[in-house]
C-alpha atoms as a PDB file:
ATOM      1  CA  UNK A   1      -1.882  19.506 -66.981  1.00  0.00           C
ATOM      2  CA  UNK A   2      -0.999  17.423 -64.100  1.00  0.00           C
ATOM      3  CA  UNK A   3      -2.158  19.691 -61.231  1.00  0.00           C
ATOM      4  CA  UNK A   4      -5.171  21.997 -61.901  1.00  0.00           C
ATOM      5  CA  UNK A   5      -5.628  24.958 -58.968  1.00  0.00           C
ATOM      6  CA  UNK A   6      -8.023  27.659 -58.759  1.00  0.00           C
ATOM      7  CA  UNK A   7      -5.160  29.980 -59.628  1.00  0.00           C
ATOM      8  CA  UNK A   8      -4.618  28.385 -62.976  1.00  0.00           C
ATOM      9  CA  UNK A   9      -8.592  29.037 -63.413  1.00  0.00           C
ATOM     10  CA  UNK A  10      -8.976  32.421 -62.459  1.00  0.00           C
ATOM     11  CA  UNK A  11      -6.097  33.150 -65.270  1.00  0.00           C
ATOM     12  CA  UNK A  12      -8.165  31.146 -67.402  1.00  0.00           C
ATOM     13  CA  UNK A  13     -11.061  33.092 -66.761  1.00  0.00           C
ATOM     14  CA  UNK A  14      -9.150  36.153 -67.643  1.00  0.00           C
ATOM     15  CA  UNK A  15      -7.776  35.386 -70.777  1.00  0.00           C
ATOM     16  CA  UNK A  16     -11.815  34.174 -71.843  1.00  0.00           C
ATOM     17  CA  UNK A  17     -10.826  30.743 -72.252  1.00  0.00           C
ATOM     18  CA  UNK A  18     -12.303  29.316 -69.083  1.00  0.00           C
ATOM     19  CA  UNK A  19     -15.160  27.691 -70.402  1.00  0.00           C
ATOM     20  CA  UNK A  20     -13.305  25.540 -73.176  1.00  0.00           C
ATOM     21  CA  UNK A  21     -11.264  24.211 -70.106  1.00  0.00           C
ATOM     22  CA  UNK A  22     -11.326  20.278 -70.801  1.00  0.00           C
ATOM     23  CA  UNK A  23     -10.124  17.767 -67.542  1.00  0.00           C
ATOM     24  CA  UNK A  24      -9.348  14.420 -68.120  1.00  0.00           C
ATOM     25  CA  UNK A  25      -8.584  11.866 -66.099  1.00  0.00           C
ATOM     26  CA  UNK A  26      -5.222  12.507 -66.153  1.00  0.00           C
ATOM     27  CA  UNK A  27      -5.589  16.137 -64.429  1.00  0.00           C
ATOM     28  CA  UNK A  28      -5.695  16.637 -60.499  1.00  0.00           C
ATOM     29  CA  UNK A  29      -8.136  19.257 -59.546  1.00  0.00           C
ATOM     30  CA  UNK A  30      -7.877  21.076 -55.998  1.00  0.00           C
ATOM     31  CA  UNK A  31     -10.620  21.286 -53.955  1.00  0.00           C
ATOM     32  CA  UNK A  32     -10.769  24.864 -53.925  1.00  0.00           C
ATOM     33  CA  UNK A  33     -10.389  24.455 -58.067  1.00  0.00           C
ATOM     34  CA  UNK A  34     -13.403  22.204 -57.874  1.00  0.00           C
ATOM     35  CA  UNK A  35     -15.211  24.792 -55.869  1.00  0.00           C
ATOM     36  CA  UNK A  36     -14.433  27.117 -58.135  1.00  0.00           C
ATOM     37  CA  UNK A  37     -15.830  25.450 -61.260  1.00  0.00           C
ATOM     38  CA  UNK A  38     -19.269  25.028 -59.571  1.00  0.00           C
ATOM     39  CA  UNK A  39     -19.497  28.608 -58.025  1.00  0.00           C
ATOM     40  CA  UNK A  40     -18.659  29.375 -62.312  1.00  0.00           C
ATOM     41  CA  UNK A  41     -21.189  26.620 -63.258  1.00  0.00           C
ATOM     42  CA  UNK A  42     -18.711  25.221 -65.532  1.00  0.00           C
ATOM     43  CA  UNK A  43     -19.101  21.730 -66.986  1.00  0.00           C
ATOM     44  CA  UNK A  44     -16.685  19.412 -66.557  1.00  0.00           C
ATOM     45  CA  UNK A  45     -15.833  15.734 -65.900  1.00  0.00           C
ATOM     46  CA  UNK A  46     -13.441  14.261 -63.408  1.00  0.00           C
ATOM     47  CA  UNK A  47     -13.037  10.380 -62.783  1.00  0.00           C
ATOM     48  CA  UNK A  48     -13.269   8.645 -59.762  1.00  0.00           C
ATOM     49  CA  UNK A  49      -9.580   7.736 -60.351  1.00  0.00           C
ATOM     50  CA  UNK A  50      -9.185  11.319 -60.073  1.00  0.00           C
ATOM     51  CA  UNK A  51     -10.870  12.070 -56.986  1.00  0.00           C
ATOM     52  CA  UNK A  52      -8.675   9.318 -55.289  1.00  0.00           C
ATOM     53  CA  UNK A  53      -5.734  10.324 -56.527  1.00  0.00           C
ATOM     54  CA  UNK A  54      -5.895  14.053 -55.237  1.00  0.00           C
ATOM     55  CA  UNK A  55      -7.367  12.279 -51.967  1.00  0.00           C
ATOM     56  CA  UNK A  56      -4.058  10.112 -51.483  1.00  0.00           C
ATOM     57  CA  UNK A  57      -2.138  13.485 -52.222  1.00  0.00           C
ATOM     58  CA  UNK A  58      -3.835  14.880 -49.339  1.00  0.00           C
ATOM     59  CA  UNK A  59      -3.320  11.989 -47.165  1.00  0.00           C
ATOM     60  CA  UNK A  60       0.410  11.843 -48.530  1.00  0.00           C
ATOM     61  CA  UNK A  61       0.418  15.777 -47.264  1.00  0.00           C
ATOM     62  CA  UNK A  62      -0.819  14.621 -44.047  1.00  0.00           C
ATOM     63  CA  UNK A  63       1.625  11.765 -43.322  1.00  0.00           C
ATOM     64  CA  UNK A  64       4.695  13.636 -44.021  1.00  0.00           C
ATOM     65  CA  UNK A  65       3.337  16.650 -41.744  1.00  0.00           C
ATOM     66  CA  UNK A  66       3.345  14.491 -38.956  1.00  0.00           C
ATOM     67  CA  UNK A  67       6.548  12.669 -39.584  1.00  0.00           C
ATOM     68  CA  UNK A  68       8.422  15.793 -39.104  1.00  0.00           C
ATOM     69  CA  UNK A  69       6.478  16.571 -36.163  1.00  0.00           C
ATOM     70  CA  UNK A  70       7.444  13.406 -34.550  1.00  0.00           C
ATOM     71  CA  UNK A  71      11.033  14.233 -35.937  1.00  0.00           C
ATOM     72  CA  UNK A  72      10.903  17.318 -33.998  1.00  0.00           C
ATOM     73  CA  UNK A  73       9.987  16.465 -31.182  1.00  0.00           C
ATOM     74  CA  UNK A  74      12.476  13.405 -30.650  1.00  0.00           C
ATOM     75  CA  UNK A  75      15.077  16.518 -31.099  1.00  0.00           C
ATOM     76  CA  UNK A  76      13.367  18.384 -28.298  1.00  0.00           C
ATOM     77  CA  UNK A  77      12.538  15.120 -26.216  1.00  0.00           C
ATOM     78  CA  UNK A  78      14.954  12.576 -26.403  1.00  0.00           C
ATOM     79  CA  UNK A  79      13.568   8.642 -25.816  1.00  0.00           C
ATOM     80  CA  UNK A  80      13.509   7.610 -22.216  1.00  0.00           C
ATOM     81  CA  UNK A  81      16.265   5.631 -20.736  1.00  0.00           C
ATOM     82  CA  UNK A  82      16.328   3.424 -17.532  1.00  0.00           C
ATOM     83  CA  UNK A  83      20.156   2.439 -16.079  1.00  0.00           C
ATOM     84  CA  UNK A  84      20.639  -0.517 -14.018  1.00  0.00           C
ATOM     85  CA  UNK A  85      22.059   0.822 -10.502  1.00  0.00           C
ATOM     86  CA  UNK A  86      24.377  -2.316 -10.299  1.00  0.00           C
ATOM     87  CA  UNK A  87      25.660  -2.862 -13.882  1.00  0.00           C
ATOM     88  CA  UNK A  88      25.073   0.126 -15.295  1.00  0.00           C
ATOM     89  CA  UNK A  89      23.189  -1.126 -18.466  1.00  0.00           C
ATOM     90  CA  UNK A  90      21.251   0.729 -20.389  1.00  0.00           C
ATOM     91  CA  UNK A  91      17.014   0.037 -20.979  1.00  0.00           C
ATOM     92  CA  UNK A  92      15.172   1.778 -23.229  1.00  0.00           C
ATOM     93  CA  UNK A  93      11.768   0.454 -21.663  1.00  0.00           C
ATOM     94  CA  UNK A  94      11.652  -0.366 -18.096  1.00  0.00           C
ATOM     95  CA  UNK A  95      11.647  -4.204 -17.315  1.00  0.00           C
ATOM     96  CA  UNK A  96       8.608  -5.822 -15.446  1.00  0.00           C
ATOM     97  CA  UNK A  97      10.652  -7.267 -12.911  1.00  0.00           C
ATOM     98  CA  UNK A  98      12.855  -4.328 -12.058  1.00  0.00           C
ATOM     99  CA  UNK A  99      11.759  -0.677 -10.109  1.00  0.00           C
ATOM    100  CA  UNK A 100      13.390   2.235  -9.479  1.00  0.00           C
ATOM    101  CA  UNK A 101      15.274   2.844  -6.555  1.00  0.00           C
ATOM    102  CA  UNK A 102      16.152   6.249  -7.474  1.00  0.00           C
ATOM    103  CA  UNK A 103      15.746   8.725 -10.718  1.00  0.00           C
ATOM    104  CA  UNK A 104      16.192   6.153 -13.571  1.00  0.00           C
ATOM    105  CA  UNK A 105      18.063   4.209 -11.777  1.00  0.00           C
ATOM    106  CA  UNK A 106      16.660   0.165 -11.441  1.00  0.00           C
ATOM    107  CA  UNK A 107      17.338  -2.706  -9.312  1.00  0.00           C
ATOM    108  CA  UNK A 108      14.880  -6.572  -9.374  1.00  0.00           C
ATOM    109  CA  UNK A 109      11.984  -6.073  -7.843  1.00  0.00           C
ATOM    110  CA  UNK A 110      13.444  -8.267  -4.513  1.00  0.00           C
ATOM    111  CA  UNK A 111      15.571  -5.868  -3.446  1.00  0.00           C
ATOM    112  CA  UNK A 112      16.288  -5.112   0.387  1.00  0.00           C
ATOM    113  CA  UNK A 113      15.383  -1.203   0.097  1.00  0.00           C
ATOM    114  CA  UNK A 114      12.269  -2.267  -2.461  1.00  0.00           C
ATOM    115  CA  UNK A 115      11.064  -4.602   0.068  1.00  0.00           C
ATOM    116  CA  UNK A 116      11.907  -1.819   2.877  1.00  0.00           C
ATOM    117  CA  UNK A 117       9.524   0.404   0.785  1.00  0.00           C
ATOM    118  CA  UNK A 118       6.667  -2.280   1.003  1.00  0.00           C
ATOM    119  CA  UNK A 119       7.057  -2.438   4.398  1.00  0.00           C
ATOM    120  CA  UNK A 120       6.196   0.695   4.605  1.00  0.00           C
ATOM    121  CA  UNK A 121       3.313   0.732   2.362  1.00  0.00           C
ATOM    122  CA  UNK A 122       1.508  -2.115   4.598  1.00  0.00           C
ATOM    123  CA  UNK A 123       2.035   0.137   7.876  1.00  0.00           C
ATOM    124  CA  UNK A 124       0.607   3.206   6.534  1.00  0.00           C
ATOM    125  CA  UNK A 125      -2.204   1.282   4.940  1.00  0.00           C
ATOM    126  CA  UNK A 126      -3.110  -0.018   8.123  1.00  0.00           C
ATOM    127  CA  UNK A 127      -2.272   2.933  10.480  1.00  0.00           C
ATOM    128  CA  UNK A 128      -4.814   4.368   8.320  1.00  0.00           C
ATOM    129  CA  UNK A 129      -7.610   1.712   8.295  1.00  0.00           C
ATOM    130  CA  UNK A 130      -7.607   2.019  12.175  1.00  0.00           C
ATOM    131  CA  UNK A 131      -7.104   5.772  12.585  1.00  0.00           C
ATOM    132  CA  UNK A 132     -10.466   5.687  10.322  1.00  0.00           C
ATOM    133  CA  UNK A 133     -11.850   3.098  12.556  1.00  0.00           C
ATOM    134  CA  UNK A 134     -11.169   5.625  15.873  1.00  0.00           C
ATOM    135  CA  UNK A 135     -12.083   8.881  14.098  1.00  0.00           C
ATOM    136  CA  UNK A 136     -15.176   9.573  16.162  1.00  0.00           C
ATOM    137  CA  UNK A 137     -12.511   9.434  19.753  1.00  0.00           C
ATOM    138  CA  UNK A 138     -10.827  12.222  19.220  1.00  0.00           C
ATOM    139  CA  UNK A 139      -7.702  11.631  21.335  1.00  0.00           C
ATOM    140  CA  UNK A 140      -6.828   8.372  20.248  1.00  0.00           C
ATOM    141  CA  UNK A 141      -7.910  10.298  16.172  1.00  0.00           C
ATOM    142  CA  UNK A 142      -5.021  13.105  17.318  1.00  0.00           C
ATOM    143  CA  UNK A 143      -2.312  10.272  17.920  1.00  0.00           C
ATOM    144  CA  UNK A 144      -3.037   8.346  15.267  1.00  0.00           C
ATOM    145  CA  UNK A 145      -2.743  11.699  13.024  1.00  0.00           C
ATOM    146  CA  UNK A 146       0.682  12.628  14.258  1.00  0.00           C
ATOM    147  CA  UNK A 147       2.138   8.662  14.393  1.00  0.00           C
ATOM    148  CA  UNK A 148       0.940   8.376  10.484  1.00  0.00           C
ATOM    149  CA  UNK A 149       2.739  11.707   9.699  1.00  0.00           C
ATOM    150  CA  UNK A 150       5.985   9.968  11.586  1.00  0.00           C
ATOM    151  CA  UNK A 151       5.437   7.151   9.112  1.00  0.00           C
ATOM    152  CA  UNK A 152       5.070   9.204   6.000  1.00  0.00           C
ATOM    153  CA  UNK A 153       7.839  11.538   6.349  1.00  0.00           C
ATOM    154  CA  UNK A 154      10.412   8.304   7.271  1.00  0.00           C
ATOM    155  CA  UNK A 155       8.815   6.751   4.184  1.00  0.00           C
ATOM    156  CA  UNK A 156       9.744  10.296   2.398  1.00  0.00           C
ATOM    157  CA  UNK A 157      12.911  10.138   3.529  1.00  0.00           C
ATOM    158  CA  UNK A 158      13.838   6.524   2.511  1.00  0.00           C
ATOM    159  CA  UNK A 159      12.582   7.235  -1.073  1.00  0.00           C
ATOM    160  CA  UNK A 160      14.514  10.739  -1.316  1.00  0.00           C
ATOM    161  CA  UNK A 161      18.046   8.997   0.290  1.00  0.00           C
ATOM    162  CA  UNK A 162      17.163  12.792   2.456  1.00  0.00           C
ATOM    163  CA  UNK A 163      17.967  12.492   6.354  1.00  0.00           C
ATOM    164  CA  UNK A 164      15.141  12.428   8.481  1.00  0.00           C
ATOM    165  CA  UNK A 165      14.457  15.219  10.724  1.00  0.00           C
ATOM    166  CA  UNK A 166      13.268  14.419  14.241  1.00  0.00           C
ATOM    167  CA  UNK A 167      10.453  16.194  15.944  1.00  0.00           C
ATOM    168  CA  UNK A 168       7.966  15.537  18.983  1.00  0.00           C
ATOM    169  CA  UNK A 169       5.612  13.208  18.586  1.00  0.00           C
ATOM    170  CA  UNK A 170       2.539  12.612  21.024  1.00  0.00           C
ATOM    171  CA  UNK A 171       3.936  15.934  23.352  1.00  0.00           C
ATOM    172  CA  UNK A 172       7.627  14.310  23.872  1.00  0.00           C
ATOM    173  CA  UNK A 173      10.722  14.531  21.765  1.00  0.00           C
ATOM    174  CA  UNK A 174      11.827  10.731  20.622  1.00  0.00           C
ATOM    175  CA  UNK A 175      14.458  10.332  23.340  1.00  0.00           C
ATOM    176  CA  UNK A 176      11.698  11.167  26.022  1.00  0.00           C
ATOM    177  CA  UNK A 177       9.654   8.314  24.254  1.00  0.00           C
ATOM    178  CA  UNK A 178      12.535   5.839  24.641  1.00  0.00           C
ATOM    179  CA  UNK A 179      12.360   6.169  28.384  1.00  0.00           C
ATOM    180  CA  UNK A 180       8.635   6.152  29.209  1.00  0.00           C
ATOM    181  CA  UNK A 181       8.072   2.905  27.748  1.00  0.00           C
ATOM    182  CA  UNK A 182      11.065   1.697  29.232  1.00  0.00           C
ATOM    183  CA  UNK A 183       9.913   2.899  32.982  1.00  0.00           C
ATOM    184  CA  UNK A 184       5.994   2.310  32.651  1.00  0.00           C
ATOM    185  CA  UNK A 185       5.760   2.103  36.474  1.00  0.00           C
ATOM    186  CA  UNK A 186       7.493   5.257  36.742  1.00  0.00           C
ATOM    187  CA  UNK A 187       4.739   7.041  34.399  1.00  0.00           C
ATOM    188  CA  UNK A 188       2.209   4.833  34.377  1.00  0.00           C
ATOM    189  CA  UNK A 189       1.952   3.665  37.446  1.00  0.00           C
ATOM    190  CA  UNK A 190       1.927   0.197  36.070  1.00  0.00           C
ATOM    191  CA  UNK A 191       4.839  -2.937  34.630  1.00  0.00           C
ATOM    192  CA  UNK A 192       4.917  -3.671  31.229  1.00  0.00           C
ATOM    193  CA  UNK A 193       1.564  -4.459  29.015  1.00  0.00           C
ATOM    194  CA  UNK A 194       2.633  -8.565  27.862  1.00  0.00           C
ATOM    195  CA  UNK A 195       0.577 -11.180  26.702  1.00  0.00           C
ATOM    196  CA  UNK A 196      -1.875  -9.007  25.178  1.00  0.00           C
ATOM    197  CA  UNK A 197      -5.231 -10.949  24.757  1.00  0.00           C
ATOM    198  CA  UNK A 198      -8.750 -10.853  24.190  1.00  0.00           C
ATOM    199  CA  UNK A 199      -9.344  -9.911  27.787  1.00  0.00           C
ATOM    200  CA  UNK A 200      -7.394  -6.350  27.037  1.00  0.00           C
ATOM    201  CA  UNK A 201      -9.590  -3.399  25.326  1.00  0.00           C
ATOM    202  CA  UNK A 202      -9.955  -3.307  21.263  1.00  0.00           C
ATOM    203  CA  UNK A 203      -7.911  -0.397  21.326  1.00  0.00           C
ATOM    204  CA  UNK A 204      -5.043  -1.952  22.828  1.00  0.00           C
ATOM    205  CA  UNK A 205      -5.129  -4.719  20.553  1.00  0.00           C
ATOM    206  CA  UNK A 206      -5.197  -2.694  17.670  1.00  0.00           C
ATOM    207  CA  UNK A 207      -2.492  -0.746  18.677  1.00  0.00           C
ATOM    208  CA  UNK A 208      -0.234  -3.895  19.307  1.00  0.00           C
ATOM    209  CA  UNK A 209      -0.996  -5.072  16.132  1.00  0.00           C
ATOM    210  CA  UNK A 210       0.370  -1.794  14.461  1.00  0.00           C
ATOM    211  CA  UNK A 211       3.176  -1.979  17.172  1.00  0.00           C
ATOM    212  CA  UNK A 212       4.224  -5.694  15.514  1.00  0.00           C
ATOM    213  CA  UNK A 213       4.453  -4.154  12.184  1.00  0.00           C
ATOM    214  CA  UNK A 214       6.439  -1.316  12.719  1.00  0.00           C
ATOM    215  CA  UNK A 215       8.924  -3.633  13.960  1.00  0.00           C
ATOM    216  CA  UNK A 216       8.668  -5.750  10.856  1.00  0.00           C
ATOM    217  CA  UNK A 217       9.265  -2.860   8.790  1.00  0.00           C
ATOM    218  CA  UNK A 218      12.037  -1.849  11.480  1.00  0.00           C
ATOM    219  CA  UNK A 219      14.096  -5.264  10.504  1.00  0.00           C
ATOM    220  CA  UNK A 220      13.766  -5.041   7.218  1.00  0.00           C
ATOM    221  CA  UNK A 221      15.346  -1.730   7.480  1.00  0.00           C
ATOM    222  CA  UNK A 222      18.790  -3.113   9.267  1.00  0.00           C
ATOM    223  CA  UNK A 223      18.288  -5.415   6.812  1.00  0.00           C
ATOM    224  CA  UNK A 224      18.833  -2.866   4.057  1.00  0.00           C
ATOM    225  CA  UNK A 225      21.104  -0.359   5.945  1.00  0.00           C
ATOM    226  CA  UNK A 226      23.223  -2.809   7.967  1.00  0.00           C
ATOM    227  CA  UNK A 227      26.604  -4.214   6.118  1.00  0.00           C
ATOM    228  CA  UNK A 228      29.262  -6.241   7.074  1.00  0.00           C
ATOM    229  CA  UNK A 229      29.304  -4.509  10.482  1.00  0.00           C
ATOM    230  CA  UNK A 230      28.801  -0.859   8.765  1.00  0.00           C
ATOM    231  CA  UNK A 231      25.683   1.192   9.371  1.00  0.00           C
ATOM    232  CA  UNK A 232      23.724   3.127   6.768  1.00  0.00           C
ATOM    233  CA  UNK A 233      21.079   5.142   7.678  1.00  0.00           C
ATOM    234  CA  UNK A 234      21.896   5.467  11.442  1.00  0.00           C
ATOM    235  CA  UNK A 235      18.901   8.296  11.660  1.00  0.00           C
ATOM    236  CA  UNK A 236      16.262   6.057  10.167  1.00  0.00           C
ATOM    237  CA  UNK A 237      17.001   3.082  12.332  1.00  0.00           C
ATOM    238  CA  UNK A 238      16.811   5.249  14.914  1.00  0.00           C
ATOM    239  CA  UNK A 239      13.636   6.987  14.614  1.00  0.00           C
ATOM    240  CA  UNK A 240      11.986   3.228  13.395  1.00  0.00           C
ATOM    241  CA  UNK A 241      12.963   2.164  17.026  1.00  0.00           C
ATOM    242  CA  UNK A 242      11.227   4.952  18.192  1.00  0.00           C
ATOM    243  CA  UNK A 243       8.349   4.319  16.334  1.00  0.00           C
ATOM    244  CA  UNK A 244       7.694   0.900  18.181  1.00  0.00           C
ATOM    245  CA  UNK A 245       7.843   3.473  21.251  1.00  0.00           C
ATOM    246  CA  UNK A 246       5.304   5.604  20.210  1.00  0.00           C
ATOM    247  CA  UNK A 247       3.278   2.848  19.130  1.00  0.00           C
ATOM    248  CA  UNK A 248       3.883   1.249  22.660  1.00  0.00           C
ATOM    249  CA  UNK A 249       2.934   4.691  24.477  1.00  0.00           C
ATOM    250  CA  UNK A 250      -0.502   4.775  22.947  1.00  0.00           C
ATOM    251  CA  UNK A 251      -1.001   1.107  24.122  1.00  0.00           C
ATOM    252  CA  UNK A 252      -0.061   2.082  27.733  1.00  0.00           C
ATOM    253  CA  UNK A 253      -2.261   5.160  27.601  1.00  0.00           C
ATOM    254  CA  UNK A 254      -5.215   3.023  25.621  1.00  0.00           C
ATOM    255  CA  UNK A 255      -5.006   0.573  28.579  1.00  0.00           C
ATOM    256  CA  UNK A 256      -4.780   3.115  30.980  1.00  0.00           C
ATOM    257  CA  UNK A 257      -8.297   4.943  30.040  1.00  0.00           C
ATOM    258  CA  UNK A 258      -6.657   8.114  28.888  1.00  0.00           C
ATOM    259  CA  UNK A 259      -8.487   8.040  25.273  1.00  0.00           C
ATOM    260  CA  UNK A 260     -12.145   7.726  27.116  1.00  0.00           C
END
């Protein structure tokens, strides 16, 4: 009797021969036949070999109810696969030293639109650390809000390959930006802010600083969109020139007292 179940017991117990039942250690015995047995207070003897065996049977049970989990769901969800955007080879696991520019599509790490994209990190990261630093002055907080939305939804657009949509920024359209801090005398009443030094206000200086990195992140943008005398991307260039603008603006009005 290789297998002995509580079904096989109960019939044994029916025909009256359930107490002559004799397991050796030959015989598997359930659980539930095992259970059985002691609610019946019948003697018997199983092995240790026993117990292991119906243990590994179990455990056997186990395994192969899992493999054909696994098994179904690499039918319903099929492995992961990375494509190189330039070659078009095929990775199963993504390599440390290549991203994705879009979908599952990679390019090396050193790419001109990768390095765009960390551009872009730094600036927010810092137009952030200094809109913190001016929370308390809520003008200059207001400005800072609306120039680190600029930055995010340019960043949004580079990553989606989605045209950016233009909008007013600081109370002027982009184009009206262009031309104030190209004719500061006219609206400001004063020439151009160079040389910025110690001698100018903490706010200004700030402000410059976030002014030199926009342009840094401007460059490495006609780096990535400018080709053998063809232009990519003509609406991001655009509104990154702008952004040195509005940038600029909130220097001239920072200098000018308007955030006190």
């Amino acid at each position: 009797m290789p297998v002995i179940t509580e079904g096989m017991l109960r019939k044994l117990e029916k025909e009256g021969h359930l107490e002559k039942v004799r397991i050796t250690e030959k015989d598997i015995l359930t659980p539930s036949a095992r259970e059985y047995l002691n609610v019946k207070k019948i003697d018997y003897r199983i092995k240790k070999s026993q117990e292991k065996a119906i243990e590994k049977k179990e455990n056997d049970e186990k395994k192969s109810e899992v493999s054909q989990v696994k098994k179904s769901e690499e039918k319903i969800s099929p492995k992961r696969q990375y494509r190189d955007y330039f070659t078009g080879a095929i990775y199963d696991k993504k390599p440390e030293y290549m991203t994705q520019l879009f979908g599952d599509n990679l390019v090396v790490k050193n790419h001109k639109r990768i390095i765009l994209r960390g551009k872009f990190d730094i600036l927010q990261a810092e137009i952030i650390k200094y809109w913190k630093k001016y929370e308390k002055n809520k003008k200059l907080e207001s400005d800072f809000a609306q120039t680190y939305r600029f930055v995010r939804d340019l960043f949004i657009s580079e990553m989606t390959d989605m045209e950016f949509q233009e909008r007013n920024v600081l109370g002027y359209d982009i184009d009206t930006l262009k031309d104030i801090t190209h004719n500061t005398v006219k609206y400001f009443k004063t020439g151009h802010l160079f040389e910025i030094n110690i001698d100018y206000d903490e706010s200004v200086i700030d402000l410059n600083y976030l002014r030199a990195l926009s342009r840094e992140c401007e460059l490495a943008a006609v780096e990535a969109f400018y080709k053998e005398g063809k232009v990519e991307r003509l609406d991001m260039l655009k509104a990154l020139n702008r952004l040195s603008s509005i940038l600029y603006l909130m220097m001239l009005k920072a200098n000018n007292g308007d955030y006190k």
